[in-house]
Protein backbone atom coordinates (compact mmCIF):
# COMPACT_ATOMS: atom_id res chain seq x y z
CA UNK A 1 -5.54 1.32 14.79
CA UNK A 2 -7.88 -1.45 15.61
CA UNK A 3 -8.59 -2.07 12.13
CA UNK A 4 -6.93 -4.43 10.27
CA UNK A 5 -5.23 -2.69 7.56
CA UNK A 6 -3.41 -4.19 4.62
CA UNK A 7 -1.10 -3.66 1.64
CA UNK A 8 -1.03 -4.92 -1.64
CA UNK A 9 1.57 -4.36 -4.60
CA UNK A 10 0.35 -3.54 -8.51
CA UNK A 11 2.84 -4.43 -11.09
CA UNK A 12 3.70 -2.77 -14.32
CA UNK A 13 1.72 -5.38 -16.61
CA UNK A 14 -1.25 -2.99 -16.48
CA UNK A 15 -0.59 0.91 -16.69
CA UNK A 16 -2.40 2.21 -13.65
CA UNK A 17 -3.77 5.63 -12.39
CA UNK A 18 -5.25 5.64 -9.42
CA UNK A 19 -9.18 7.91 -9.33
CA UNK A 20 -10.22 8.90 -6.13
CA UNK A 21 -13.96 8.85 -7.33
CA UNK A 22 -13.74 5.52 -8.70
CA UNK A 23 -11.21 3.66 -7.08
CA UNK A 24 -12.47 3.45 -3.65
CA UNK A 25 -12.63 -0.32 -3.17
CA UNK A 26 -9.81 -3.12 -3.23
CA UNK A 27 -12.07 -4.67 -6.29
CA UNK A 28 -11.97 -1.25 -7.90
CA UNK A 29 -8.48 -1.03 -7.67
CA UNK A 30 -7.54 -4.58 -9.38
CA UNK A 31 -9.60 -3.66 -11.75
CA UNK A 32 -8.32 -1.45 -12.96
CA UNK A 33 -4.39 -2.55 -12.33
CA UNK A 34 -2.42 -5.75 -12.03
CA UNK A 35 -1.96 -7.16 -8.84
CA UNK A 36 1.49 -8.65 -8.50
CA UNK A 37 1.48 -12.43 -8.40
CA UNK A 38 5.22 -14.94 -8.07
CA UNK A 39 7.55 -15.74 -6.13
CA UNK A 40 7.67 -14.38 -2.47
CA UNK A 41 4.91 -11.87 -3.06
CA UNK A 42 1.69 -11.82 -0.92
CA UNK A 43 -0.72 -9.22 0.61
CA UNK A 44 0.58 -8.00 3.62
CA UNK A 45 -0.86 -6.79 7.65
CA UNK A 46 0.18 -3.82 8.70
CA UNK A 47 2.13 -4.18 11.98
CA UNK A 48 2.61 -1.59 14.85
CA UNK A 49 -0.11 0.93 13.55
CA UNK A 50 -0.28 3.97 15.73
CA UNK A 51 -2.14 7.07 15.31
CA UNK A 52 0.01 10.43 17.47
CA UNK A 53 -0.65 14.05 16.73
CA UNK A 54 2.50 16.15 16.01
CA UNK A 55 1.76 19.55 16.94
CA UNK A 56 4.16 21.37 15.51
CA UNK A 57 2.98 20.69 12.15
CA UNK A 58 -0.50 20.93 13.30
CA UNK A 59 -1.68 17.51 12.35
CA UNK A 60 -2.47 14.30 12.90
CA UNK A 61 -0.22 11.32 12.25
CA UNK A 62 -0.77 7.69 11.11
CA UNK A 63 1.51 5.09 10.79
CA UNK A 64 2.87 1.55 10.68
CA UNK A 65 6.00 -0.96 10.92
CA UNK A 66 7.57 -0.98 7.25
CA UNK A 67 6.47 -3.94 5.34
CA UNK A 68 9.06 -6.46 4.12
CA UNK A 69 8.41 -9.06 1.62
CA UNK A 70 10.91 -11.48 1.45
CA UNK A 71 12.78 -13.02 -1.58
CA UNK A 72 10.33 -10.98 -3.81
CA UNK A 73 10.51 -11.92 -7.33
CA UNK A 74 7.14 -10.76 -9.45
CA UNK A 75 7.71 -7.67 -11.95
CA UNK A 76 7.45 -4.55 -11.25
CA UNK A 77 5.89 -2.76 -8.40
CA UNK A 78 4.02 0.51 -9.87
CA UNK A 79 2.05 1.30 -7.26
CA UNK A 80 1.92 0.41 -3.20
CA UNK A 81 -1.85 0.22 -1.96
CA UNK A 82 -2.88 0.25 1.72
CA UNK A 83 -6.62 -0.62 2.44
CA UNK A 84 -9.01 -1.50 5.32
CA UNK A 85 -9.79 -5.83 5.14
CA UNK A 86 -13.56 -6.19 5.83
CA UNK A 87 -14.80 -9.46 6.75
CA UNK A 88 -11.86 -11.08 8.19
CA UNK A 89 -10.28 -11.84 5.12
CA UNK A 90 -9.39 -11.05 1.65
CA UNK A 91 -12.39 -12.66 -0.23
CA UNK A 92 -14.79 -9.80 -0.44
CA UNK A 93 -12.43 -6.96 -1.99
CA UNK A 94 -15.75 -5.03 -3.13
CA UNK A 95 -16.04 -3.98 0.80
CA UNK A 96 -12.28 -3.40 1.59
CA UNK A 97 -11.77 0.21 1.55
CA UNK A 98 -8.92 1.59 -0.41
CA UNK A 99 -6.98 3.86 2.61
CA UNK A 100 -3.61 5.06 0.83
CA UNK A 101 -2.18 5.04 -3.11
CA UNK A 102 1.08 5.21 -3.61
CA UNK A 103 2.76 5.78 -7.09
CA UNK A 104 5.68 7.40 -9.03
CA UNK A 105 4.10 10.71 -8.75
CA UNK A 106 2.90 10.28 -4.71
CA UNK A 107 5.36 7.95 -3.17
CA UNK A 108 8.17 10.37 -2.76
CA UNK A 109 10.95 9.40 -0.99
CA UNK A 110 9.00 6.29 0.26
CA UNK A 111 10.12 4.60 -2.46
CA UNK A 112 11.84 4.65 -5.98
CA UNK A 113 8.55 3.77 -7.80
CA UNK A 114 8.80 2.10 -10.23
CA UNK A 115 10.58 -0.68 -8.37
CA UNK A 116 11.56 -4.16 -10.40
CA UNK A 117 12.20 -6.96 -8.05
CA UNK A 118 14.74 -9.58 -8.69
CA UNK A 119 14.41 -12.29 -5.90
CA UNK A 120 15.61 -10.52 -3.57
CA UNK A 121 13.83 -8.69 -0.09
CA UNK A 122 12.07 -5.74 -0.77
CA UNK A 123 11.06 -3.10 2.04
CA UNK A 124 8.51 -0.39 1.96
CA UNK A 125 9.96 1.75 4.33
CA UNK A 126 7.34 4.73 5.02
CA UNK A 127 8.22 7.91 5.26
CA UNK A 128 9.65 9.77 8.49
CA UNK A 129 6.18 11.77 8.78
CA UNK A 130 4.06 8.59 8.36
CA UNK A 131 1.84 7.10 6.39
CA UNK A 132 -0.91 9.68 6.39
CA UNK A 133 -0.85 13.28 7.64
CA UNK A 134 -4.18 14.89 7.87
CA UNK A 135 -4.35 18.87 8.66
């Protein structure tokens, strides 16, 4: 939780499927997708990050504020990406580690992936368990 942790948006431009063996860097990741770029859209911090064990489902919990970007207009967002910043900032992605893909086929009821923007504020509201559960 002391980690600075970030999220960044792919757009539709690029058909993207996230690989757990090769996508395991933020440079790996854009890549191999399309980073959204206009109006309103930037990377965001994660805010609020906690990490709580929840017992009855015998695991552990991480999670974060929801992530608002505000007047959003650039595509489509295909996939949600949440990574570890090395360095202090964002101009070494081959050392930020990719933490969390979310797509079509993982997102769930996070989000109604995929998601055009039109200008208006978008929300990534997580998901009542978290962002992570690990058993």
């Amino acid at each position: 939780v002391n980690d600075t942790l970030r999220v960044l948006l792919l757009d539709d431009t690029t058909a993207y499927t996230f690989d757990p063996d090769a996508h395991e860097f933020v440079s790996d990741v854009t890549s191999a997708g399309t980073e959204m770029s206009g109006t309103g859209y930037s990377r965001k911090t994660l805010a609020g990050q906690s990490v709580s064990e929840d017992t009855g489902d015998d695991e552990a919990v991480f999670d974060a504020d929801d992530v608002t970007w505000t007047g959003l207009d650039a595509g489509t967002i295909q996939t949600i990406v949440v990574y570890q910043q090395v360095g202090g900032d964002d101009t070494t992605p081959g050392d930020d580690r990719v933490l969390v893909v979310l797509d079509d086929d993982s997102a769930g009821s996070l989000a109604d992936l995929p998601l055009p923007t039109n200008g208006s504020d978008v929300t990534i509201s997580w998901a009542a368990e978290g962002i992570v559960n690990l058993t």
